[in-house]
PDB file of N, CA and C in Angstrom:
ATOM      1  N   UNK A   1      89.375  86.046 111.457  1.00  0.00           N
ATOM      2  CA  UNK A   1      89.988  86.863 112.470  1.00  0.00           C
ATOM      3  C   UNK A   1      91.109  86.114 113.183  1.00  0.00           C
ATOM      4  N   UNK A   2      91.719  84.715 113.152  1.00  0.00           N
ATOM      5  CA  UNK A   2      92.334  83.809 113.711  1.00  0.00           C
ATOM      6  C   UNK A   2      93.130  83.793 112.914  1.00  0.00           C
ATOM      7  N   UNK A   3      94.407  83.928 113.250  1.00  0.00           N
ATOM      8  CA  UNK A   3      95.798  83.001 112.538  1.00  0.00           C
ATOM      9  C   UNK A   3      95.586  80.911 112.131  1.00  0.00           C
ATOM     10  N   UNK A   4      95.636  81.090 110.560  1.00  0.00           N
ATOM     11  CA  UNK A   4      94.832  79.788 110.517  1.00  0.00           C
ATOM     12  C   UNK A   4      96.913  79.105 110.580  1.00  0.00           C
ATOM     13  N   UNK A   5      97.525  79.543 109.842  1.00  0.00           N
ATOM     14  CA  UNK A   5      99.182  79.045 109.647  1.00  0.00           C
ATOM     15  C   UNK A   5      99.976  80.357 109.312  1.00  0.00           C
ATOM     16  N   UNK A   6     101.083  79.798 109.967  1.00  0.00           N
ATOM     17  CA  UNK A   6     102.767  80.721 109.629  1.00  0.00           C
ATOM     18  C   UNK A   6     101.880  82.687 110.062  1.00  0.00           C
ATOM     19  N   UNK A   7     101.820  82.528 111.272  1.00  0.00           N
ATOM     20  CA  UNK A   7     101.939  83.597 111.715  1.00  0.00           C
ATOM     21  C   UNK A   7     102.458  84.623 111.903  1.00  0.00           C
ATOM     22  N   UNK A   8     103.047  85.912 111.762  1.00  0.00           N
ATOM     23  CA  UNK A   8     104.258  86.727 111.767  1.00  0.00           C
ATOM     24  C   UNK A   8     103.234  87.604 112.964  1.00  0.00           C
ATOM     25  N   UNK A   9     104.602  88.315 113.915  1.00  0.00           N
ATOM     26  CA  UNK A   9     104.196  89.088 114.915  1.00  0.00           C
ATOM     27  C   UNK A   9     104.126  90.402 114.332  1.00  0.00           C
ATOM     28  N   UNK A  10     103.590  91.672 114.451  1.00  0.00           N
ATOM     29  CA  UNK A  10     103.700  92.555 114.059  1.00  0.00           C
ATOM     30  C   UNK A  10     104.908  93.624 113.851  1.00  0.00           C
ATOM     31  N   UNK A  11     106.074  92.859 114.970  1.00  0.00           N
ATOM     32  CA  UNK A  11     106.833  93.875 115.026  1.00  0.00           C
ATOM     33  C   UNK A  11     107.979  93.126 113.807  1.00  0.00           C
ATOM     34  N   UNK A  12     107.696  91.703 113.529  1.00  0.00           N
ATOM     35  CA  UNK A  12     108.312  91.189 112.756  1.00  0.00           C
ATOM     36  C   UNK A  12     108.109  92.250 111.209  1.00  0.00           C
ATOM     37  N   UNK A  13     106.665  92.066 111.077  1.00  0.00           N
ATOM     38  CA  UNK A  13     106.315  92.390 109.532  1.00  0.00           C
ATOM     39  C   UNK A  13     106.650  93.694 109.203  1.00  0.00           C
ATOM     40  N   UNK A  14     106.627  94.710 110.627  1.00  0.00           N
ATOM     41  CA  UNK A  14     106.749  96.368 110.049  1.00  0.00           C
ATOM     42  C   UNK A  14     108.504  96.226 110.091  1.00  0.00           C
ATOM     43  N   UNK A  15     109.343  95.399 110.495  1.00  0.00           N
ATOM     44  CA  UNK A  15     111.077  95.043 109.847  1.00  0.00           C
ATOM     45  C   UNK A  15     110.690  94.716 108.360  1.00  0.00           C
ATOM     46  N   UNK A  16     110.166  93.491 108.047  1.00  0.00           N
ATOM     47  CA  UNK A  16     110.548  93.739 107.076  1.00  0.00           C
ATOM     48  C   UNK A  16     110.082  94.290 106.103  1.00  0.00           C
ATOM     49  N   UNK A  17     108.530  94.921 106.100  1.00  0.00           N
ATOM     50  CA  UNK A  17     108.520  96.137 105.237  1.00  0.00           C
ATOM     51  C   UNK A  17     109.467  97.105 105.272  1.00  0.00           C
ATOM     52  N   UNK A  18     110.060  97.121 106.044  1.00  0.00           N
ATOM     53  CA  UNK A  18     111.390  98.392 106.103  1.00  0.00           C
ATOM     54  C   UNK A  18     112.179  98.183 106.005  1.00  0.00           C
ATOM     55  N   UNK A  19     112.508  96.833 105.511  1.00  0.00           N
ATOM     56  CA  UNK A  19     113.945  96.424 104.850  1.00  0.00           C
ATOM     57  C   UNK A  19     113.897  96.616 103.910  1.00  0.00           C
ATOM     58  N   UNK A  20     112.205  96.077 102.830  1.00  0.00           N
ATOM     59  CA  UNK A  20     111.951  95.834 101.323  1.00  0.00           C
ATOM     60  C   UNK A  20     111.688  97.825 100.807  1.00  0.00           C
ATOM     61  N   UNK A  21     111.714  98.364 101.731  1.00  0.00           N
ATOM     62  CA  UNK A  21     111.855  99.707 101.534  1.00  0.00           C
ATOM     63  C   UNK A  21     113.407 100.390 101.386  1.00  0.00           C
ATOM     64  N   UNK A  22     113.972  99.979 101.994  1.00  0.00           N
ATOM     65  CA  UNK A  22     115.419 100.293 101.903  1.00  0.00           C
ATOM     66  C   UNK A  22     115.969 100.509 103.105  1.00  0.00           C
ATOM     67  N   UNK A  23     115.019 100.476 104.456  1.00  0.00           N
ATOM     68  CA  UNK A  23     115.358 101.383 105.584  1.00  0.00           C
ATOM     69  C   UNK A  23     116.174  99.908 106.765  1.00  0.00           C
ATOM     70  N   UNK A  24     116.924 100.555 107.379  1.00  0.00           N
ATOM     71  CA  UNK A  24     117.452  99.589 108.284  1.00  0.00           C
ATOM     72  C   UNK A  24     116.560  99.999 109.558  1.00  0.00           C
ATOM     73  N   UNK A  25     115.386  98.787 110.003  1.00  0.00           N
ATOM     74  CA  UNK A  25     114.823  99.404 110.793  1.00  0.00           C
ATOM     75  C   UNK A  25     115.390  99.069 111.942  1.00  0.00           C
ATOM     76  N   UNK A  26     116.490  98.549 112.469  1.00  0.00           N
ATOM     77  CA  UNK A  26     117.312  98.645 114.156  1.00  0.00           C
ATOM     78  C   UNK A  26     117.947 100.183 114.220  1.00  0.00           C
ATOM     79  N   UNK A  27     118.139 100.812 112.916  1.00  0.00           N
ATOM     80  CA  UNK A  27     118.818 102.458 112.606  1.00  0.00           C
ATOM     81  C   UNK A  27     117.605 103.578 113.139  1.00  0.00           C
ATOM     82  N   UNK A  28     116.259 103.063 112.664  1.00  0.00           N
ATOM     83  CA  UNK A  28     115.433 104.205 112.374  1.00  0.00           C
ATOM     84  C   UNK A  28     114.717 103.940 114.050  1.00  0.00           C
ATOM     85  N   UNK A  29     114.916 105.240 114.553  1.00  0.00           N
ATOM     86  CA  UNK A  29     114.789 105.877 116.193  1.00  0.00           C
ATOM     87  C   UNK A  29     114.074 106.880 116.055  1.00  0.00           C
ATOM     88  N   UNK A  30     113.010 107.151 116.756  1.00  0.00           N
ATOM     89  CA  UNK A  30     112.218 108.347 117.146  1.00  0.00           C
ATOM     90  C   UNK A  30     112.405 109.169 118.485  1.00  0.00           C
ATOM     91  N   UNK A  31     112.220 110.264 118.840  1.00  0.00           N
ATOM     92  CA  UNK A  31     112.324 110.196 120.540  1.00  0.00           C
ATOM     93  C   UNK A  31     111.130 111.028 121.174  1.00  0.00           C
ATOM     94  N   UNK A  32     110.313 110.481 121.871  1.00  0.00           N
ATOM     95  CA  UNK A  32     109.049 110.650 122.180  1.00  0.00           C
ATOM     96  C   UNK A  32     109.434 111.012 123.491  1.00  0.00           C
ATOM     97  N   UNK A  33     108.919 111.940 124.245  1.00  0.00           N
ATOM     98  CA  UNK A  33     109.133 112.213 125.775  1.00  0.00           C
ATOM     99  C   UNK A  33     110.570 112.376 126.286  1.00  0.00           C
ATOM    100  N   UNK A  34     111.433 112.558 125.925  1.00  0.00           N
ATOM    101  CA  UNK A  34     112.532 112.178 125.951  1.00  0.00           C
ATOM    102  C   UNK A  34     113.422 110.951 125.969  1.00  0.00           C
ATOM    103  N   UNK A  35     112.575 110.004 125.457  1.00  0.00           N
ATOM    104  CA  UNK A  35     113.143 108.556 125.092  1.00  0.00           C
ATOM    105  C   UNK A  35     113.378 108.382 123.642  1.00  0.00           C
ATOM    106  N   UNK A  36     114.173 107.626 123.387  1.00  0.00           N
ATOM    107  CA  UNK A  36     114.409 106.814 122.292  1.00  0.00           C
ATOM    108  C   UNK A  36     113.812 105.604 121.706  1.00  0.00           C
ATOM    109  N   UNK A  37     112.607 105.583 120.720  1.00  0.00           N
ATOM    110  CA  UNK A  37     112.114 104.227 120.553  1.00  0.00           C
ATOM    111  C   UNK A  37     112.396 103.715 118.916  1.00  0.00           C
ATOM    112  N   UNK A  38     112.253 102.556 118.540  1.00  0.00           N
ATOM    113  CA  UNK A  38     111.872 101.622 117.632  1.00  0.00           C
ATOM    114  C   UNK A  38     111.092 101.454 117.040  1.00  0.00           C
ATOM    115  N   UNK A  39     110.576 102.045 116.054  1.00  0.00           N
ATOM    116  CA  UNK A  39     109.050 101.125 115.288  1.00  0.00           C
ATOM    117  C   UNK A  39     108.793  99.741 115.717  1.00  0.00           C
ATOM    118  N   UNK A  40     110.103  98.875 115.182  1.00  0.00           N
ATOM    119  CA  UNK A  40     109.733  97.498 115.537  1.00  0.00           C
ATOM    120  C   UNK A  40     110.374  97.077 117.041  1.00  0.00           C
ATOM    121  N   UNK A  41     110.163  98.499 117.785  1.00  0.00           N
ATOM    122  CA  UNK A  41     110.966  97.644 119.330  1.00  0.00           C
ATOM    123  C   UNK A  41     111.842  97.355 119.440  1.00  0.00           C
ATOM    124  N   UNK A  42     112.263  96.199 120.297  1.00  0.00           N
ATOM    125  CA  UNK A  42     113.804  95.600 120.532  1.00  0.00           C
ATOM    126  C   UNK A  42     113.218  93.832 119.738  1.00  0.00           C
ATOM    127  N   UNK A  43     111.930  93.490 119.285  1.00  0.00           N
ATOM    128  CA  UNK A  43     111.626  92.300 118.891  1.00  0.00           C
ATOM    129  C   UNK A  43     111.414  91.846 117.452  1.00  0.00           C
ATOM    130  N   UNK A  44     111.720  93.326 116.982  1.00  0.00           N
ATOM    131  CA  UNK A  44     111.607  92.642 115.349  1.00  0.00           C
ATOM    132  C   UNK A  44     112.656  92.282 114.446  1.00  0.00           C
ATOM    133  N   UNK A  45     112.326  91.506 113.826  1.00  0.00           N
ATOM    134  CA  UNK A  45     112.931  90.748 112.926  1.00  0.00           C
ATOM    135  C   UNK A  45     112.755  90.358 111.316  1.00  0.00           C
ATOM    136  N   UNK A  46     113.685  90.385 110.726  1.00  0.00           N
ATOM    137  CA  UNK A  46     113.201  90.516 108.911  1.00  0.00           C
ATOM    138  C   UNK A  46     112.686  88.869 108.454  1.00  0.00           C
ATOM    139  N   UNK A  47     111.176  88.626 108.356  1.00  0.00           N
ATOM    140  CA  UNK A  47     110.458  87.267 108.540  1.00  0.00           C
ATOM    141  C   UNK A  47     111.331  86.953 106.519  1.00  0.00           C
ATOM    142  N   UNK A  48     112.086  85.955 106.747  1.00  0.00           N
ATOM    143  CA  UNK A  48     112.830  85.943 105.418  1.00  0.00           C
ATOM    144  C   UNK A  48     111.605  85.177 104.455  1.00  0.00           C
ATOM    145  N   UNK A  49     110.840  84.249 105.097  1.00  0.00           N
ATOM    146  CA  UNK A  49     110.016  83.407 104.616  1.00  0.00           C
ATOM    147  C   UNK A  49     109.209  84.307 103.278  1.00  0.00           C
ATOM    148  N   UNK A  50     109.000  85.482 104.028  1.00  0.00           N
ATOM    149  CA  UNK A  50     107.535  86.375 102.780  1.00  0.00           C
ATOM    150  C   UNK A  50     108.529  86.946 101.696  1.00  0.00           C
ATOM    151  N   UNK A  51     109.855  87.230 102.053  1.00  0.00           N
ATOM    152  CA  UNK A  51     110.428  87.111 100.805  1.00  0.00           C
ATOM    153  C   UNK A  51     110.924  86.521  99.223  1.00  0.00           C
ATOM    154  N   UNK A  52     110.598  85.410  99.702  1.00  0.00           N
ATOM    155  CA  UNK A  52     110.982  84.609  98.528  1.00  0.00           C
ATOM    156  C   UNK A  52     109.786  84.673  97.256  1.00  0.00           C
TER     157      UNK A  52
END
């Protein structure tokens, strides 16, 4: 249940599943209540490491 090494945050990993999908996820916006949100927030990032 513990991160033993090389941790990724969640909002990291759902970027870059949605890069390796095709999707630009800073593009893809929902609007809930009348706001505008992010899947991955304003904090995610494409973790290049799980790519290789």
């Amino acid at each position: 249940m513990d991160i033993v090494e090389n941790g990724v945050h969640v909002h990291n990993l759902n970027a870059t599943v949605l890069h390796l999908l095709g999707l630009d996820h800073e593009r893809l916006i929902y609007r809930y209540e009348g706001r505008e949100f992010r899947l991955t927030d304003l904090h995610g990032h494409i973790v290049k490491e799980i790519l290789v």
